[in-house]
C-alpha atoms as a PDB file:
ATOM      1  CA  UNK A   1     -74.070  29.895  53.965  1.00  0.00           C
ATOM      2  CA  UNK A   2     -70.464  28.940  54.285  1.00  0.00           C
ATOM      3  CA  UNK A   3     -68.171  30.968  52.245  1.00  0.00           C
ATOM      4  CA  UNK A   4     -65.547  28.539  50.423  1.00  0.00           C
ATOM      5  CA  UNK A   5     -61.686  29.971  51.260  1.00  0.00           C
ATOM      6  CA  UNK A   6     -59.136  30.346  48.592  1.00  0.00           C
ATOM      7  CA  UNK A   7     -56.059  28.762  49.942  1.00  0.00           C
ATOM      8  CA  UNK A   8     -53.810  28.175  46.739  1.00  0.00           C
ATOM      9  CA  UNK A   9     -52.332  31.933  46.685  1.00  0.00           C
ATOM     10  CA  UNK A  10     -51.468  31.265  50.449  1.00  0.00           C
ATOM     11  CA  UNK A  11     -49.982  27.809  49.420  1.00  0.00           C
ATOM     12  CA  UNK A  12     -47.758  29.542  46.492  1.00  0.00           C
ATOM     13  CA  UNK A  13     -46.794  31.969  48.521  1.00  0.00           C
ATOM     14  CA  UNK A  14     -45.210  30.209  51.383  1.00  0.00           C
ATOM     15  CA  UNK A  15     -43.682  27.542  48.763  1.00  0.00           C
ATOM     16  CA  UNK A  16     -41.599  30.611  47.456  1.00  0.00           C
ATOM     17  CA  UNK A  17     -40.547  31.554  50.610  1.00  0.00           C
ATOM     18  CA  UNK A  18     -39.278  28.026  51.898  1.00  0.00           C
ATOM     19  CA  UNK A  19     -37.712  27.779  48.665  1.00  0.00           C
ATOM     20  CA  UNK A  20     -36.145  31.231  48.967  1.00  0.00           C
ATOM     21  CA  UNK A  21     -34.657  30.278  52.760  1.00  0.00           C
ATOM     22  CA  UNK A  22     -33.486  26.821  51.464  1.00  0.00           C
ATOM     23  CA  UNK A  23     -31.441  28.966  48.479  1.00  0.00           C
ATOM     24  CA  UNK A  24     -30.329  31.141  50.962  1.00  0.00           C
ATOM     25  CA  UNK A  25     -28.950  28.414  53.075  1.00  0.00           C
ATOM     26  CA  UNK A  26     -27.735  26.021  50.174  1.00  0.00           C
ATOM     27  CA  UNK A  27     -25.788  29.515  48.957  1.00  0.00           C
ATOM     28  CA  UNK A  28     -24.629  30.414  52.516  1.00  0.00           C
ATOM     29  CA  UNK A  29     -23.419  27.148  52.965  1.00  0.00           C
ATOM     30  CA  UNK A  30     -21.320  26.757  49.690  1.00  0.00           C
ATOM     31  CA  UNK A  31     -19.695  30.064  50.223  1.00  0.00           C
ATOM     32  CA  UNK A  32     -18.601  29.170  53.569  1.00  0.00           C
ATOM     33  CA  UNK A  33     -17.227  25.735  52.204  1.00  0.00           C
ATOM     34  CA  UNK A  34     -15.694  28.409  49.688  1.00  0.00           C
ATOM     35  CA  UNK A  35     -14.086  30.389  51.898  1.00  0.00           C
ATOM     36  CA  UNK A  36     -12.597  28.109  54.309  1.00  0.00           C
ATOM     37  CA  UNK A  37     -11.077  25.824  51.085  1.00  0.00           C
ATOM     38  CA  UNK A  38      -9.260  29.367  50.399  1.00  0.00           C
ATOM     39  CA  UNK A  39      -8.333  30.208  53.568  1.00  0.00           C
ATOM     40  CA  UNK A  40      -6.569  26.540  54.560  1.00  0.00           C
ATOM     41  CA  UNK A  41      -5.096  26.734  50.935  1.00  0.00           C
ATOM     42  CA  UNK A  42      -3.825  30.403  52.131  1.00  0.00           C
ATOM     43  CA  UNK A  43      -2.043  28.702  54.999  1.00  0.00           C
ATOM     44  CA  UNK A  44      -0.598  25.837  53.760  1.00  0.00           C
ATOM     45  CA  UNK A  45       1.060  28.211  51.177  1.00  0.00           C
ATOM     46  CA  UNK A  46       2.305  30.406  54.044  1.00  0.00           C
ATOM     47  CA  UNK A  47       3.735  27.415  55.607  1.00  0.00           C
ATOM     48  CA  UNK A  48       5.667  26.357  52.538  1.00  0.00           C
ATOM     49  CA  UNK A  49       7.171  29.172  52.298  1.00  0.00           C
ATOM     50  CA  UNK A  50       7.950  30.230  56.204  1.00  0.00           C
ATOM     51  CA  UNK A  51       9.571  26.707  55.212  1.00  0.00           C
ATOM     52  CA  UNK A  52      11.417  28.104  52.582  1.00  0.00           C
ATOM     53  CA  UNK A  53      12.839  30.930  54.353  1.00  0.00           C
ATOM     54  CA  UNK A  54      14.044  28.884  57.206  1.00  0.00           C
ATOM     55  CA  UNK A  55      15.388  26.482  55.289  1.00  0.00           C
ATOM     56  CA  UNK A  56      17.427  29.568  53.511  1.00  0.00           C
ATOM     57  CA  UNK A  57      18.487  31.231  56.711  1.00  0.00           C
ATOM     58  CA  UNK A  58      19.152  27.524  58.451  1.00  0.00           C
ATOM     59  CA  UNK A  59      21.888  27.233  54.865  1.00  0.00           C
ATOM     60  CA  UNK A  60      23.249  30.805  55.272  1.00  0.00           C
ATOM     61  CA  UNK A  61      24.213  30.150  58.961  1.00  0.00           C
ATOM     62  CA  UNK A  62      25.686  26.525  58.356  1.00  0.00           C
ATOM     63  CA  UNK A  63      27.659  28.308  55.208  1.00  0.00           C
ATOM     64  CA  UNK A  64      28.926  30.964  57.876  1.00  0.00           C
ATOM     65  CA  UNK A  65      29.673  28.681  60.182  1.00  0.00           C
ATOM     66  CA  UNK A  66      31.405  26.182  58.141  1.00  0.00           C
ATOM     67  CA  UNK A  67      33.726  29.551  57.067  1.00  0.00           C
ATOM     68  CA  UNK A  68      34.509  30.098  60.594  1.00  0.00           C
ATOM     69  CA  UNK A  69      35.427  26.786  61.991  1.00  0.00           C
ATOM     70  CA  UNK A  70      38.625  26.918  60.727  1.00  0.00           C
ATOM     71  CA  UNK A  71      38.849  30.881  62.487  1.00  0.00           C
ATOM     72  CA  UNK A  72      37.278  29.100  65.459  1.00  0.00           C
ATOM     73  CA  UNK A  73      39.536  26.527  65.918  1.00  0.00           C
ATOM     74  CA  UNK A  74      42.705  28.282  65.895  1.00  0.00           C
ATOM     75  CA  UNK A  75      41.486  30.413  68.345  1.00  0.00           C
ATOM     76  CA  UNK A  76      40.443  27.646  70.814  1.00  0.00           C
ATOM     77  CA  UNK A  77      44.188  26.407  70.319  1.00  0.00           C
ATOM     78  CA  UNK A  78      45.885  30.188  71.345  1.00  0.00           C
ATOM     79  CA  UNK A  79      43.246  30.111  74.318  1.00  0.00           C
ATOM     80  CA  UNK A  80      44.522  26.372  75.193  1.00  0.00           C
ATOM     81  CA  UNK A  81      48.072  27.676  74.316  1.00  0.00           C
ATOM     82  CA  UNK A  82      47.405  30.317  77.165  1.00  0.00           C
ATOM     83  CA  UNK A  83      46.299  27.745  79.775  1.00  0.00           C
ATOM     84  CA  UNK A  84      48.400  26.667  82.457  1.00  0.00           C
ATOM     85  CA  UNK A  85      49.566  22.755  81.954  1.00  0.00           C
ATOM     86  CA  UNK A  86      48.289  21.865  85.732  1.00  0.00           C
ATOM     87  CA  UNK A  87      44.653  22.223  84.867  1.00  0.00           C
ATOM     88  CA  UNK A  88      44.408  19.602  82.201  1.00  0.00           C
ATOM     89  CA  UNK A  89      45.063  17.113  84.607  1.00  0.00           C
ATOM     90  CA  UNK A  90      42.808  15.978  87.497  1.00  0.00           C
ATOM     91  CA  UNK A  91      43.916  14.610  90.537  1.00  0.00           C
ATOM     92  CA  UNK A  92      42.685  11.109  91.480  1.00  0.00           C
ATOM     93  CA  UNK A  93      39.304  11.647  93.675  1.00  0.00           C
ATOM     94  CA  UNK A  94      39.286  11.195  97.005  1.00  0.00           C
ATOM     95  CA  UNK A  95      36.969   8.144  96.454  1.00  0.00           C
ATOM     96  CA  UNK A  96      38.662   6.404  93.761  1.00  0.00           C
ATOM     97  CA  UNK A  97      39.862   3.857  96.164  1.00  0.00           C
ATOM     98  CA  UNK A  98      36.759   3.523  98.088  1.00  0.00           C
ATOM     99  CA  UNK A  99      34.661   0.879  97.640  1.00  0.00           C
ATOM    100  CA  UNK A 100      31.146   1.146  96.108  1.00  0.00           C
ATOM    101  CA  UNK A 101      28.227   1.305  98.462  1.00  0.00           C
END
């Protein structure tokens, strides 16, 4: 006589465990998705403000420099002041009168 085999603990069984993996995945999944949404919000906000600070060095060094032009300049007129005359002016080259090739 053929004994008759109780499968419906067996099915209920390995219905809870495909629905426990495909929880586990769905959750895995949505805290990955998560976490890299944070982290790329995370860098933009770093790059705004590396921005920011550039930005505030690139105006502190235009201020300073825009103070010291006028410092600058009169110091590039002593140093042309101390020049001889003879080597602002170029003789003609040798090829001036040569004719192109």
């Amino acid at each position: 006589m053929a004994h008759s085999v109780n499968l419906l603990p067996w099915r209920r069984q390995h219905y809870v465990a495909r629905l426990r993996l495909w929880c586990v995945v769905w959750g895995a999944s949505l805290l990955l998705r998560a976490s890299l949404a944070t982290i790329a919000r995370w860098v933009f906000w770093q790059e705004g403000r590396i921005n920011e600070l550039l930005l505030t060095a690139e105006n502190g060094r235009t201020t300073a420099l825009a103070a010291n032009i006028p410092q600058l300049q009169q110091r590039q007129r002593q140093q042309q002041a101390r020049l001889p005359r003879w080597l602002f002016y170029t003789s003609p080259s040798p090829r001036a009168g040569a004719p192109e090739r």
